[in-house]
Protein backbone atom coordinates (compact mmCIF):
# COMPACT_ATOMS: atom_id res chain seq x y z
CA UNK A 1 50.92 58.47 -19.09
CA UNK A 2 52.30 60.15 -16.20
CA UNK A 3 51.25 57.55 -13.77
CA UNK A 4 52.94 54.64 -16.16
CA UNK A 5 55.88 56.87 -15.73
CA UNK A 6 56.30 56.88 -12.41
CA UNK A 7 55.30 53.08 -11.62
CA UNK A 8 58.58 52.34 -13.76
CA UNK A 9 60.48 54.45 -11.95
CA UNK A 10 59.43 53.40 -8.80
CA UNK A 11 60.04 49.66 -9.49
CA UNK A 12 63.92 50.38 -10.18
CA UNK A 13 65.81 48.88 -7.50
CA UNK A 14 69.22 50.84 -6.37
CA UNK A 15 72.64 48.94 -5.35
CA UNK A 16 73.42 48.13 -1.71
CA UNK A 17 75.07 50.87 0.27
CA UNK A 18 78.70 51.21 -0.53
CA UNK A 19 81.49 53.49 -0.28
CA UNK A 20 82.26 54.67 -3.01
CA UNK A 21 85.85 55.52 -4.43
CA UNK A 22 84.81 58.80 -6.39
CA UNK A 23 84.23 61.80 -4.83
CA UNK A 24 81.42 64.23 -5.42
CA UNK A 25 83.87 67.07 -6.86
CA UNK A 26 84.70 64.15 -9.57
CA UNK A 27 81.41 63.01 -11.20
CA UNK A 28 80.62 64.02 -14.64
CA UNK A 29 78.62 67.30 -14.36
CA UNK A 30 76.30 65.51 -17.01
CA UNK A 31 75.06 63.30 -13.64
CA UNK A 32 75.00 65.95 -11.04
CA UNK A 33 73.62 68.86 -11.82
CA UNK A 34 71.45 70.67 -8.86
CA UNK A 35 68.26 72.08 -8.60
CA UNK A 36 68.00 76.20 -7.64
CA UNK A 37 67.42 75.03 -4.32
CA UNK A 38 70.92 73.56 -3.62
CA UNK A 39 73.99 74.56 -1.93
CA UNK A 40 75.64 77.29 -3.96
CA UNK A 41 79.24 76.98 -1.61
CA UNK A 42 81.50 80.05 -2.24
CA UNK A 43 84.92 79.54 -3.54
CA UNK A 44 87.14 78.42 -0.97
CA UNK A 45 89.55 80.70 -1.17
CA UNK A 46 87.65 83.42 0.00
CA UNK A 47 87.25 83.97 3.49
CA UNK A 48 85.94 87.50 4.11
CA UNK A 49 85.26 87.19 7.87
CA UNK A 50 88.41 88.50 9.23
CA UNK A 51 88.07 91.62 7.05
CA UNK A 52 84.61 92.33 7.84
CA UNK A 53 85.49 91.54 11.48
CA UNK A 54 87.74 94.62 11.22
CA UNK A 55 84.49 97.15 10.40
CA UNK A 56 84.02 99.64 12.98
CA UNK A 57 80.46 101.02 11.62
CA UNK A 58 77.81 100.08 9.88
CA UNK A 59 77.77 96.29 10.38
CA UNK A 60 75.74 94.45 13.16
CA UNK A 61 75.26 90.50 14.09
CA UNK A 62 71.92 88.73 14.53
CA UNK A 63 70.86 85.26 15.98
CA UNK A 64 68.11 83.79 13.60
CA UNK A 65 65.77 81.35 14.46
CA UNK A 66 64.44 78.40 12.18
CA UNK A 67 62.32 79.58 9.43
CA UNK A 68 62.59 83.64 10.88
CA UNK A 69 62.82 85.86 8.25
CA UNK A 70 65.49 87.90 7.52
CA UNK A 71 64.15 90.23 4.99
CA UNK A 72 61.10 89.95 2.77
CA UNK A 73 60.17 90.25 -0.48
CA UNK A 74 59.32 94.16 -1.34
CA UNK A 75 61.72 95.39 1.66
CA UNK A 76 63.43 98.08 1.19
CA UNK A 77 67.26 96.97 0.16
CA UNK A 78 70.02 99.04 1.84
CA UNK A 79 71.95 96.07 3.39
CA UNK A 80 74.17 93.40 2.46
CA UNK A 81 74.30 90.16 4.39
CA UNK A 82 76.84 87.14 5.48
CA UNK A 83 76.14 84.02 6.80
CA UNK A 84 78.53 83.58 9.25
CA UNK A 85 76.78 79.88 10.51
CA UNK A 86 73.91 77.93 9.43
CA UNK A 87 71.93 78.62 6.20
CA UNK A 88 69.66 80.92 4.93
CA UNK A 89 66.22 79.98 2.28
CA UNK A 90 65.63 82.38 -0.63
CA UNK A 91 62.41 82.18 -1.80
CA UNK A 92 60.14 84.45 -4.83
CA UNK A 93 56.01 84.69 -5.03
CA UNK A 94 54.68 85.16 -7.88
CA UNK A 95 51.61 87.71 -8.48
CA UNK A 96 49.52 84.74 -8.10
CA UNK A 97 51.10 83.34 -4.94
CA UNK A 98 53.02 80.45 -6.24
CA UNK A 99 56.32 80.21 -4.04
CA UNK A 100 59.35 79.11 -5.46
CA UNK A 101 62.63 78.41 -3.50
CA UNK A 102 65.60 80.57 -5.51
CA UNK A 103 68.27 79.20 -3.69
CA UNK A 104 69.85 77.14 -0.26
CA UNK A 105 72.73 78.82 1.06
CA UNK A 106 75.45 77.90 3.38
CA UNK A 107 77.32 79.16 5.67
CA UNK A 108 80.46 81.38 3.80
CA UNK A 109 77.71 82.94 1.39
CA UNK A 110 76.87 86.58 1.11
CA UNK A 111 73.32 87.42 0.18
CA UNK A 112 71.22 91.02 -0.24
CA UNK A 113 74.16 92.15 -2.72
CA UNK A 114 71.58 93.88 -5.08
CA UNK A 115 71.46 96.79 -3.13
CA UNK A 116 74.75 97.63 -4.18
CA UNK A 117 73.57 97.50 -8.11
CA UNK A 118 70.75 99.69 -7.40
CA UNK A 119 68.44 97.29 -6.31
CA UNK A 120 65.54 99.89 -4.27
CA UNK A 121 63.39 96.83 -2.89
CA UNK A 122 64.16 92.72 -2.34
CA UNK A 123 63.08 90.70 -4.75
CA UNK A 124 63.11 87.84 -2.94
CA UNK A 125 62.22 86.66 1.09
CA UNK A 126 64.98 85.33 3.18
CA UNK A 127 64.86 83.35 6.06
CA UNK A 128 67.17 81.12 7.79
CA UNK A 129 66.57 77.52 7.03
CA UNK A 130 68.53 76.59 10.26
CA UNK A 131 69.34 78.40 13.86
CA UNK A 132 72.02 80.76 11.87
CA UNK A 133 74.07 83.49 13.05
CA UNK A 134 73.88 86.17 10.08
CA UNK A 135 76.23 89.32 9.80
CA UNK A 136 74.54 92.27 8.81
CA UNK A 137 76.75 95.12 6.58
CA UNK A 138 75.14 98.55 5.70
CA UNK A 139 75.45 99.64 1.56
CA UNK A 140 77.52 102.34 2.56
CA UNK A 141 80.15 100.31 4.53
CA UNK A 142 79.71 97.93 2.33
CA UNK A 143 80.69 100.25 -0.54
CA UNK A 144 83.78 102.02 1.24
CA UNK A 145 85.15 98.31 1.89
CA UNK A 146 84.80 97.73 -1.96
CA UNK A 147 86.71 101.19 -2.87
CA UNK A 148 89.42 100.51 -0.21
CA UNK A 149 90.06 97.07 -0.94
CA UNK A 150 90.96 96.03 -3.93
CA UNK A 151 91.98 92.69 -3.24
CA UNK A 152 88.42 92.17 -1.22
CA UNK A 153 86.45 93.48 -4.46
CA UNK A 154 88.44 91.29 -7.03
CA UNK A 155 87.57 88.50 -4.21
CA UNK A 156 84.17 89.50 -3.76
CA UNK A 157 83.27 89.66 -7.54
CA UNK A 158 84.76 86.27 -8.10
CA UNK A 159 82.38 85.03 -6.01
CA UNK A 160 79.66 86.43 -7.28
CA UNK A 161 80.32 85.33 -10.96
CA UNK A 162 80.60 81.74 -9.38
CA UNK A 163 77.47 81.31 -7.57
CA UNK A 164 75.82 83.18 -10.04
CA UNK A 165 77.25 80.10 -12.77
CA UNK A 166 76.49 77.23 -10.28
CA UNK A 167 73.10 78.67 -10.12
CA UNK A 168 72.46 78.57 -13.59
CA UNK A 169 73.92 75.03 -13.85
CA UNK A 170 71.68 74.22 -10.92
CA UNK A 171 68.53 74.94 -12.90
CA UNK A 172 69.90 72.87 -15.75
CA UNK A 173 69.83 69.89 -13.73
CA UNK A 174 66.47 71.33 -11.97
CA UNK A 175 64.78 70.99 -15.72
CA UNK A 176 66.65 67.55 -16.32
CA UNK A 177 67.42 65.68 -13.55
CA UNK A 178 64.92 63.36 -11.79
CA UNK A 179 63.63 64.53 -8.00
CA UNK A 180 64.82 61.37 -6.71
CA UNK A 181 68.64 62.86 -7.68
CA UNK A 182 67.79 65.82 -6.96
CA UNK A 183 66.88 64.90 -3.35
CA UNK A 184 70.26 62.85 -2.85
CA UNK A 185 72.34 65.45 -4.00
CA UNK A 186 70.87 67.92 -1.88
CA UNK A 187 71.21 65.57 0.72
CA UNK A 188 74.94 64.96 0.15
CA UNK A 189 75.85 68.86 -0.24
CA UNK A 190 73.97 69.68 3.16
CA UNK A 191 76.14 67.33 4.68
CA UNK A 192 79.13 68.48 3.04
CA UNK A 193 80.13 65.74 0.90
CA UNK A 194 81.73 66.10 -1.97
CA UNK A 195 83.22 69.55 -0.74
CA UNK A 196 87.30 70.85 0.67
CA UNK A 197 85.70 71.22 3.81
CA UNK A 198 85.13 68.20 5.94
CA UNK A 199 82.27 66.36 5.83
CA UNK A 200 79.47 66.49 8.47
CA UNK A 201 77.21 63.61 7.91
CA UNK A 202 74.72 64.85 11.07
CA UNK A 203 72.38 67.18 9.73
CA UNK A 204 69.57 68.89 11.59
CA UNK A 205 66.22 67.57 10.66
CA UNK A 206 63.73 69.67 8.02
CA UNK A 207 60.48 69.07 7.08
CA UNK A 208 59.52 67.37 4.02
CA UNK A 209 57.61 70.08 2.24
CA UNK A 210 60.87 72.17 3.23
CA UNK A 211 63.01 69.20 1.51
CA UNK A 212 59.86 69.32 -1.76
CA UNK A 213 60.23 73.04 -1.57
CA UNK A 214 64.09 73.01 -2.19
CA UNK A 215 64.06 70.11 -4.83
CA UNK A 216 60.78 71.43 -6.58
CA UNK A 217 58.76 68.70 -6.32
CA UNK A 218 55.75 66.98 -4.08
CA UNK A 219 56.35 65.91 0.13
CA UNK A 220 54.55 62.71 -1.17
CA UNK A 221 57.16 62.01 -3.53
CA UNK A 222 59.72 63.12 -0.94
CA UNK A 223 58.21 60.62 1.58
CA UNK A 224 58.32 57.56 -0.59
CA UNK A 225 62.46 58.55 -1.88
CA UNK A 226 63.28 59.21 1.87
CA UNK A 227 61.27 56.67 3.42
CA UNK A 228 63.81 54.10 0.02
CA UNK A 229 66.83 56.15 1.12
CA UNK A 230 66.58 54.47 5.04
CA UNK A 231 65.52 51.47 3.87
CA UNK A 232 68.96 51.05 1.46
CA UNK A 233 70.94 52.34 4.61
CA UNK A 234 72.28 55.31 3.15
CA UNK A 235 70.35 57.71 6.04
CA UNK A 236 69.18 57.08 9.40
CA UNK A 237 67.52 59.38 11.66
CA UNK A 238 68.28 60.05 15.83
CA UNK A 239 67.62 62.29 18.27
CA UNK A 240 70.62 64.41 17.26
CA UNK A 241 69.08 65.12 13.25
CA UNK A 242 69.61 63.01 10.04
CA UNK A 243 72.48 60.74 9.58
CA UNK A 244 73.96 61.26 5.54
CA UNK A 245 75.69 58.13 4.34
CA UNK A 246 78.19 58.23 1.86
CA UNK A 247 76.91 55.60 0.04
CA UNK A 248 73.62 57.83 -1.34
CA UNK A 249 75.93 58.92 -4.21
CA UNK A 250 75.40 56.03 -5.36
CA UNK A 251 71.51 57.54 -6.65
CA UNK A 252 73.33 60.55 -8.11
CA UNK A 253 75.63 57.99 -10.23
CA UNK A 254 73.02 55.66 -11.33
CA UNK A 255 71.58 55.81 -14.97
């Protein structure tokens, strides 16, 4: 049955590139719900930089590699962190070793927060999907900001509550949506479509089982939607990463 399945699927043919006239931040939810692994973008109202820029203790800056871990799973949680460029992979194993990929998150998104709930060890491994530039804050600091700033905590718990609700919508569309969606709008959000901020269509390059990892599916099936995706136009590759079309909305809208 399942291979049935997927011949259908695979014979569907997808419109020409276009551009097209509605924007991401317009589309029915219904047809563009995430998987875990997507973007959760922080409201964009909140900037915390030039607050946390004013700390005088207990906060420290670190250059990241791609793929270097940031903390790991069972670590001992006494620090919150901001990602100040780049993006950062959170990722869970199981007891019997399955990995599963929690969450992609972008530059503007704070991360490590359940130390400040009580949280003794990480529950999850992070580790920078890109080169990323990560801000590191102590729990105490971290703490004595939240007491003295009312304005920063209102702030900061707002954005908590929304990332927490995109992430639940995300696995919604992870349990509905079809990987081949899933995949474009991941594609689309990395690239900042669809988003206040202005679009940047050049993306640095990631591996396919990274891409399979974030959309929670198979590289093969990755392969064969990416390998569609150049073919229709709506990405390209160069020496300088992945170029992201506007036009691949086009799989996120179609039935």
């Amino acid at each position: 049955m399942q291979s049935k399945r997927t011949a259908v699927t695979h014979k569907r043919t997808l419109k020409p590139p276009i551009e097209p006239t509605t924007s991401l931040s317009l589309v029915p939810s219904h047809a563009v719900k995430l998987s875990p692994a997507a973007s959760c973008e922080p409201p964009p109202s909140f900037d915390p930089q030039p607050l946390l820029a004013k700390l005088s203790v207990g906060k420290s800056i670190q250059e990241y590699k791609a793929d270097e871990s940031v903390f790991s799973q069972g670590d001992v949680a006494d620090t919150v962190f901001f990602v100040q460029s780049g993006k950062v992979k959170l990722t869970v194993v199981s007891t019997h070793g399955k990995e599963a990929v929690v969450a992609i998150l972008p530059e503007g998104s704070f991360f490590g927060e359940g130390c400040l709930t009580g949280q003794q060890f990480r529950i999850s491994t992070a580790s920078a999907v890109e080169k990323s530039i990560i801000l590191r804050v102590s729990k105490p600091a971290m703490v004595a900001l939240l007491h003295q700033d009312p304005q920063f905590a209102e702030r900061f718990l707002a954005y908590l509550l929304s990332r927490n609700i995109r992430m639940e919508a995300d696995l919604v569309g992870h349990l509905f949506n079809s990987s081949e969606k899933r995949l474009a709008r991941l594609l689309l959000l990395m690239a900042n479509f669809g988003r206040e901020s202005k679009p940047i269509p050049l993306i640095a390059k990631m591996s396919q089982e990274t891409l399979a990892e974030m959309i929670g599916t198979t590289r093969s099936r990755v392969s064969f939607f990416m390998n569609r995706f150049r073919e229709l136009g709506f990405i390209e590759y160069n020496s300088g990463g992945m170029q992201v079309h506007s036009s691949l909305v086009s799989v996120v809208l179609h039935d």
